[in-house]
C-alpha atoms as a PDB file:
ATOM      1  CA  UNK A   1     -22.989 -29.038  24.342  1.00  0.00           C
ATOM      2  CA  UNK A   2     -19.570 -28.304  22.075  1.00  0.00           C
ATOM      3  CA  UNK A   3     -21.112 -30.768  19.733  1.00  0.00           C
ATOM      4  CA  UNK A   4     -24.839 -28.465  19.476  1.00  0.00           C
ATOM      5  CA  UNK A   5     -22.503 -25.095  19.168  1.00  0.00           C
ATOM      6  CA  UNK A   6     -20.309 -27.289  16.360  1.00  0.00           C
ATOM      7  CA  UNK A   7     -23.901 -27.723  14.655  1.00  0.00           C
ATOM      8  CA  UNK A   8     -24.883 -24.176  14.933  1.00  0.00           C
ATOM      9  CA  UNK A   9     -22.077 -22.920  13.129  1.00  0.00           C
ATOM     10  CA  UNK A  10     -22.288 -25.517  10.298  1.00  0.00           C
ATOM     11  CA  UNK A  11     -25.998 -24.003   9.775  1.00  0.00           C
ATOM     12  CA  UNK A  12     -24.808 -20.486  10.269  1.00  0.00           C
ATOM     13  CA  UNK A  13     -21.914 -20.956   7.835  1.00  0.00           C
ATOM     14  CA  UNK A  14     -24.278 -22.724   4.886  1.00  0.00           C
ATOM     15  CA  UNK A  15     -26.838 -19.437   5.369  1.00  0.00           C
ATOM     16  CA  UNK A  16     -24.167 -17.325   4.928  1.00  0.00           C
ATOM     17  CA  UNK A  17     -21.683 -18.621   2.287  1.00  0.00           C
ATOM     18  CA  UNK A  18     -22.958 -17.890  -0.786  1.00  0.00           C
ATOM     19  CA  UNK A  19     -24.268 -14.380   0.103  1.00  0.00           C
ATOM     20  CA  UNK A  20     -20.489 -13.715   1.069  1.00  0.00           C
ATOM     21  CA  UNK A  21     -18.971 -15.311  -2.287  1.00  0.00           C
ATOM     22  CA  UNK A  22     -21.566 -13.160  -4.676  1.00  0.00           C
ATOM     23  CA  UNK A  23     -19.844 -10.199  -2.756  1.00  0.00           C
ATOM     24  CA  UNK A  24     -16.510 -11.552  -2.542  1.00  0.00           C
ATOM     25  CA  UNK A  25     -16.233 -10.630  -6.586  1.00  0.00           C
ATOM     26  CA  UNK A  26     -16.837  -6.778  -5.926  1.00  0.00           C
ATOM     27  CA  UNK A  27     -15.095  -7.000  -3.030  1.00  0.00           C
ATOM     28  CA  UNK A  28     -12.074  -8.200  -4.543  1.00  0.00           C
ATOM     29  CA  UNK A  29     -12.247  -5.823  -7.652  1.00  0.00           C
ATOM     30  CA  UNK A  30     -12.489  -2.878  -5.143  1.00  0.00           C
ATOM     31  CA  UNK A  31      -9.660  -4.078  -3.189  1.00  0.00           C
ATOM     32  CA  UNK A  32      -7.683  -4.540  -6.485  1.00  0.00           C
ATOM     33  CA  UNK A  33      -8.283  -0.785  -7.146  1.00  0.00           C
ATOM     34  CA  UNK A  34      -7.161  -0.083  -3.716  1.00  0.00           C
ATOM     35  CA  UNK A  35      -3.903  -1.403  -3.780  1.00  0.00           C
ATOM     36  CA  UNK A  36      -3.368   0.312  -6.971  1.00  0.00           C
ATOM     37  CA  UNK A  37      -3.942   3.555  -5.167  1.00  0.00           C
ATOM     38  CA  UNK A  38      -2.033   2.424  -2.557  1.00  0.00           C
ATOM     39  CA  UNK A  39       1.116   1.775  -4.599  1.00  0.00           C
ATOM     40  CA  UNK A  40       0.813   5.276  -6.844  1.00  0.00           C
ATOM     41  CA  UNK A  41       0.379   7.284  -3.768  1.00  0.00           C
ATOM     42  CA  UNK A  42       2.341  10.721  -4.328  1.00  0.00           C
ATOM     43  CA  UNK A  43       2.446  11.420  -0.409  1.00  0.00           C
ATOM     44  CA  UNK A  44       1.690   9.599   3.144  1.00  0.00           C
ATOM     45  CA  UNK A  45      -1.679  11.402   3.149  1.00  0.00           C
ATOM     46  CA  UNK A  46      -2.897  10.028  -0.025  1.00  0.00           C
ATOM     47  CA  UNK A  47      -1.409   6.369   1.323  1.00  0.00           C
ATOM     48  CA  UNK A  48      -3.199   7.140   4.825  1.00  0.00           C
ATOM     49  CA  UNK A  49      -6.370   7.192   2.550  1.00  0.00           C
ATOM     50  CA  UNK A  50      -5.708   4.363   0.586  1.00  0.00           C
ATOM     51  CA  UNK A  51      -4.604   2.059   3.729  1.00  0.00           C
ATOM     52  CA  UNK A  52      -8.031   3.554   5.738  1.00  0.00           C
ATOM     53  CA  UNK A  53     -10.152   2.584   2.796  1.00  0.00           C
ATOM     54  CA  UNK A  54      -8.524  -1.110   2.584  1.00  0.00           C
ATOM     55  CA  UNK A  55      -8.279  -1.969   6.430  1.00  0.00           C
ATOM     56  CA  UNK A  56     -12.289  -1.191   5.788  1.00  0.00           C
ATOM     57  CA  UNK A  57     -12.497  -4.099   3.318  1.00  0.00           C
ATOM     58  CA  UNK A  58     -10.497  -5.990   5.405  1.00  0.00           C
ATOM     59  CA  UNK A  59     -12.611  -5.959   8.391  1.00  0.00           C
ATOM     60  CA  UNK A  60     -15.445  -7.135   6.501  1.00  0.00           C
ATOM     61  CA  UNK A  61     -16.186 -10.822   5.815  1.00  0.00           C
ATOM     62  CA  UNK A  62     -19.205 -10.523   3.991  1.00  0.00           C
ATOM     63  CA  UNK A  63     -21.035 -12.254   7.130  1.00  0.00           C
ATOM     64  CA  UNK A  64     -22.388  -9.839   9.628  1.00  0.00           C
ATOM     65  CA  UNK A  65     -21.693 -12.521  12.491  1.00  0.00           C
ATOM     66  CA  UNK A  66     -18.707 -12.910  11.496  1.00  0.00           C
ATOM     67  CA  UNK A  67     -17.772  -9.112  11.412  1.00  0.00           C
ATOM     68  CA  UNK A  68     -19.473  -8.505  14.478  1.00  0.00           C
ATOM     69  CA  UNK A  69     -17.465 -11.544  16.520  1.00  0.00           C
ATOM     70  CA  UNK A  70     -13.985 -10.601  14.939  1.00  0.00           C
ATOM     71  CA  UNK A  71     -15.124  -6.468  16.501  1.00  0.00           C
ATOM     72  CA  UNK A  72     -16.076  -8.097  19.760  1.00  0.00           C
ATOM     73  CA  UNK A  73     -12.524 -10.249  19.338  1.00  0.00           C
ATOM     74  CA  UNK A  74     -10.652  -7.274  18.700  1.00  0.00           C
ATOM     75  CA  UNK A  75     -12.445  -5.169  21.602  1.00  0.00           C
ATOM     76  CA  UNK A  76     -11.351  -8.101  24.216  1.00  0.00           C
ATOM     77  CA  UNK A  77      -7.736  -7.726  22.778  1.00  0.00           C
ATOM     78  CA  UNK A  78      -7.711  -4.300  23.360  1.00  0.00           C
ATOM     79  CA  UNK A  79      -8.873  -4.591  27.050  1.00  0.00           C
ATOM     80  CA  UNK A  80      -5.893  -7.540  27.488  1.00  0.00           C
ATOM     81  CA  UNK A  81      -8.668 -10.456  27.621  1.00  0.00           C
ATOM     82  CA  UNK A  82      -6.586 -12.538  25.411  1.00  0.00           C
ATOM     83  CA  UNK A  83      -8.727 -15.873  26.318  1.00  0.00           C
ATOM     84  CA  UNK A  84     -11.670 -13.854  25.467  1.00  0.00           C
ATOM     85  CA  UNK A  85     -10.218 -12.650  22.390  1.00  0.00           C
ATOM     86  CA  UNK A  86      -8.696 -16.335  21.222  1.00  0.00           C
ATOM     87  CA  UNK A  87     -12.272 -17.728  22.128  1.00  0.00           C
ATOM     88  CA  UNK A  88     -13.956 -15.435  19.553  1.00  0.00           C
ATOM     89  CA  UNK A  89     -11.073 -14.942  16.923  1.00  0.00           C
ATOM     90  CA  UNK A  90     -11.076 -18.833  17.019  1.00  0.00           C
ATOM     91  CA  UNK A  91     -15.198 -18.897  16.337  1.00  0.00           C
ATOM     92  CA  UNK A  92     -14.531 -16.200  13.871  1.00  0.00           C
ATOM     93  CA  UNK A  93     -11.945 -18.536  11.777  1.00  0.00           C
ATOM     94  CA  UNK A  94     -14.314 -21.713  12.272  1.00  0.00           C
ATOM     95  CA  UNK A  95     -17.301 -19.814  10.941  1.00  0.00           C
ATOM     96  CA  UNK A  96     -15.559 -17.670   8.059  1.00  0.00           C
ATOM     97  CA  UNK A  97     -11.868 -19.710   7.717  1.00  0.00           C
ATOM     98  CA  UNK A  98     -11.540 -17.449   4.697  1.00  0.00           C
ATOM     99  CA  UNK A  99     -11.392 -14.343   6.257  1.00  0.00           C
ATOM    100  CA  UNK A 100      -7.771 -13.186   6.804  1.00  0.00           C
ATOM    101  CA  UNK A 101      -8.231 -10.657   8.844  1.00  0.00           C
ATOM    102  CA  UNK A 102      -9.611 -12.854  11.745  1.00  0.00           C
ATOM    103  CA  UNK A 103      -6.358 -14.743  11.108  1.00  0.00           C
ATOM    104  CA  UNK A 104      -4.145 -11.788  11.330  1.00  0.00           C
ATOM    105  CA  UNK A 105      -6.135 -10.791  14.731  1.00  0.00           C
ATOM    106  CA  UNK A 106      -5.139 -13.844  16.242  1.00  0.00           C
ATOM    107  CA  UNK A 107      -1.630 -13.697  14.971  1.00  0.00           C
ATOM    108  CA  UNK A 108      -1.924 -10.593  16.410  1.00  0.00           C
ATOM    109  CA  UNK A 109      -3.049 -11.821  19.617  1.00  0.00           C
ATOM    110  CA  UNK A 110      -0.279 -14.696  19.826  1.00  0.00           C
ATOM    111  CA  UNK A 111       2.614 -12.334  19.189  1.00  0.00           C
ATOM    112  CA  UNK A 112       1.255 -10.558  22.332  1.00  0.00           C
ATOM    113  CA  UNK A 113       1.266 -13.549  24.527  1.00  0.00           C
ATOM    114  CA  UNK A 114       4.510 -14.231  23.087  1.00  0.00           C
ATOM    115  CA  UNK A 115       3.149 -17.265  21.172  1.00  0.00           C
ATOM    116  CA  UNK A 116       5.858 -16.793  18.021  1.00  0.00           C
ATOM    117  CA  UNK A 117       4.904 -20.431  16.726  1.00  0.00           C
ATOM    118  CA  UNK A 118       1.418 -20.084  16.915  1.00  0.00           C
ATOM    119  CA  UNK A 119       1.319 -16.310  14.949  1.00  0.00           C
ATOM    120  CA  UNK A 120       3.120 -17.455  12.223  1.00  0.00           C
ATOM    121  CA  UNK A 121       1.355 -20.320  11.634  1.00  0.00           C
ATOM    122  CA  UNK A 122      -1.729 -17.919  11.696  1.00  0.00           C
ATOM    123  CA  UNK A 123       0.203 -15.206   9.842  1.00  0.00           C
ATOM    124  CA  UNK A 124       1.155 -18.151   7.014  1.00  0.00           C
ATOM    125  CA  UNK A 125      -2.946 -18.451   6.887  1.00  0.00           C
ATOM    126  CA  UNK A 126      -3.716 -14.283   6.435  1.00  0.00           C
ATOM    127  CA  UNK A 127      -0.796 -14.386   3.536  1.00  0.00           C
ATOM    128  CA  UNK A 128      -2.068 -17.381   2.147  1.00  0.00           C
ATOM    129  CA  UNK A 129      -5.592 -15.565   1.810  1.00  0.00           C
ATOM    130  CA  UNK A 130      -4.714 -12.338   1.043  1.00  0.00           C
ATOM    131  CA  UNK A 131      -0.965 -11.978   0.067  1.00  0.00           C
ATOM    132  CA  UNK A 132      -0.775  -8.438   0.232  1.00  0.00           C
ATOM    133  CA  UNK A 133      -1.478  -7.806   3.582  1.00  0.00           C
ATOM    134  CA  UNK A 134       1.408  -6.108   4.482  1.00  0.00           C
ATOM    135  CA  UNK A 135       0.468  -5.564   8.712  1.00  0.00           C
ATOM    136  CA  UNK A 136       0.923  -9.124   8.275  1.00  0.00           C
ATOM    137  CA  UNK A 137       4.234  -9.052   6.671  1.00  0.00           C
ATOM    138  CA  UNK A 138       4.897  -6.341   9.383  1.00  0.00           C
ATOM    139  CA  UNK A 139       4.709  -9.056  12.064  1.00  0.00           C
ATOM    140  CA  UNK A 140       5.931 -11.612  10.275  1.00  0.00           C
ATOM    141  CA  UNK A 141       9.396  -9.435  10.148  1.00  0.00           C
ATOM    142  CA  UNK A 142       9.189  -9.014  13.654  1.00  0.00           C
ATOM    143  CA  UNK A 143       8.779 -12.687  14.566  1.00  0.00           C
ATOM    144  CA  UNK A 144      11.458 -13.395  12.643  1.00  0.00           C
ATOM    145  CA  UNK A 145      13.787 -10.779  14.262  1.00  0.00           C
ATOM    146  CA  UNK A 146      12.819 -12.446  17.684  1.00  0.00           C
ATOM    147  CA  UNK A 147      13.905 -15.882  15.975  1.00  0.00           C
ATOM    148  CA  UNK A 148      17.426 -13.876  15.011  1.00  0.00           C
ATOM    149  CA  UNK A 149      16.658 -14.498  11.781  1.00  0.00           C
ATOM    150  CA  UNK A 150      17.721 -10.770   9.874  1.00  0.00           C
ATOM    151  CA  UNK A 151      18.064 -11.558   6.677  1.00  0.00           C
ATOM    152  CA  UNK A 152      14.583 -13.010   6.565  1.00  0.00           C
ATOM    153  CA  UNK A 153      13.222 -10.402   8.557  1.00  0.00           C
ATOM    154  CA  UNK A 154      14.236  -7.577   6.212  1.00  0.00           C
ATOM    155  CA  UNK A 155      12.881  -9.713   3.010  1.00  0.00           C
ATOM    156  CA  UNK A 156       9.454  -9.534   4.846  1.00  0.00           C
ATOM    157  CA  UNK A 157       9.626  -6.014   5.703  1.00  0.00           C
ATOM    158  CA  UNK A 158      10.910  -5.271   2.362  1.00  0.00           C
ATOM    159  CA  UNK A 159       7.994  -6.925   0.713  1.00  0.00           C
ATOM    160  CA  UNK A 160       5.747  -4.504   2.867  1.00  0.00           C
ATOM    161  CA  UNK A 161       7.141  -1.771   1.729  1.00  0.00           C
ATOM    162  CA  UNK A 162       6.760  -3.408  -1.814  1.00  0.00           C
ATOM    163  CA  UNK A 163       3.093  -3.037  -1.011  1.00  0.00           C
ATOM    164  CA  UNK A 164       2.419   0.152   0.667  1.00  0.00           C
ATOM    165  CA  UNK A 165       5.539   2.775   0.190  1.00  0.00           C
ATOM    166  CA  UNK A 166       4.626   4.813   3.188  1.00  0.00           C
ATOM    167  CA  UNK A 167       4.140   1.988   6.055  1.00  0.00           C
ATOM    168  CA  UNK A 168       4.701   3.343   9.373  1.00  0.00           C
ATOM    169  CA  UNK A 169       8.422   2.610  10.373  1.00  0.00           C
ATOM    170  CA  UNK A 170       8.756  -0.092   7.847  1.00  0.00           C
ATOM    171  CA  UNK A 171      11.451   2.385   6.631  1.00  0.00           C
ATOM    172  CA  UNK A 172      13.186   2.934   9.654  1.00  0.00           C
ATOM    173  CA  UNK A 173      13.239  -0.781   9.760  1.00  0.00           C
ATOM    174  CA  UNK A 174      14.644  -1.729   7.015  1.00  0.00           C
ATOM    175  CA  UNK A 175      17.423   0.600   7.133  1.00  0.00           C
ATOM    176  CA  UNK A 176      18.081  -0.601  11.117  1.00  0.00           C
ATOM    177  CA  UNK A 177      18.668  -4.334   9.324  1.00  0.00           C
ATOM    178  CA  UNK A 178      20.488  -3.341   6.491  1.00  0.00           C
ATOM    179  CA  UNK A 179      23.095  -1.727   8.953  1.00  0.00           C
ATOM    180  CA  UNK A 180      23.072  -4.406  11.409  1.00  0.00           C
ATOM    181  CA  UNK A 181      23.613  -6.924   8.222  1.00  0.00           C
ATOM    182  CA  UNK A 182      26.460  -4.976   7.011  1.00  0.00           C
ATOM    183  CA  UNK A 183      27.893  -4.704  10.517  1.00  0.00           C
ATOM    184  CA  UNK A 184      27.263  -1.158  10.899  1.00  0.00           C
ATOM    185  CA  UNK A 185      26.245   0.493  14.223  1.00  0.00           C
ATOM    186  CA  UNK A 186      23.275   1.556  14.708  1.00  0.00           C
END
């Protein structure tokens, strides 16, 4: 049986890799121009728009199936089905194992269960694929803090803010670390 569903997603895979390359070129361009937004944002609303428009891109493999398993991955994480959501994230990554935002999902979905090993190794994937991906970095900085590892920690959420100037409490964060690395309270 595992080896027919192996089989199926070889075949699905060859029908849909080179439709999702010829887009990957636009793709990237757009994202390019994104990011550029992004980092000459005057304001948090115009980096609200620039982050909305990216975590669009982001969700988007270029393979329908693909898109529509990492939404139905997502959905199950949302709902606490995390063997659900591992199950699909996992068939997501074997069909697309380009697509970094099925391998920030699941490093999403292992920092949840606690699994610190097993998101960063899936976190080293999304950055490896997309190095700007700074809710990666996010939770890459916040693995690290659970490993008591500060210093590190604040050079990831440092490199977020790098990215996108207006991230949620990456600011808060980095200031929190900075203190506790000088020795100051908090």
């Amino acid at each position: 049986m595992w080896h027919v569903f192996r089989c199926a997603l070889f075949a699905l895979a060859l029908l849909v890799g080179p439709a999702a390359h010829a887009a990957g070129d636009t793709t990237k361009a757009e994202l390019d121009g994104l990011f550029q937004l992004l980092a000459k944002a005057g304001d948090a609303t115009q980096a609200e728009a620039a982050e909305a428009q990216i975590w669009e891109h982001w969700l988007h493999s270029g393979s329908p199936s693909a898109d529509l398993l990492l939404m139905r991955g997502i959905e199950a994480l949302a709902r606490g089905e995390y063997a659900t959501s591992e199950q699909l994230l996992s068939t997501v990554i074997a069909l697309s194992p380009d697509f970094a935002e099925a391998w920030n999902k699941r490093a999403t979905l292992y920092y949840l269960q606690g699994k610190y090993d097993l998101s960063l190794l899936d976190i080293e994937h999304t950055l490896a694929l997309e190095p700007r991906h700074f809710g990666a970095l996010m939770g890459l900085g916040r693995i690290l803090e659970e490993y008591r590892q500060p210093e590190k920690a604040l050079d990831a959420f440092e490199r977020a803010k790098a990215i996108h100037p207006f991230l949620g409490e990456v600011d808060a964060e980095i200031t929190r670390l900075k203190n506790a690395l000088s020795g100051k309270r908090i």
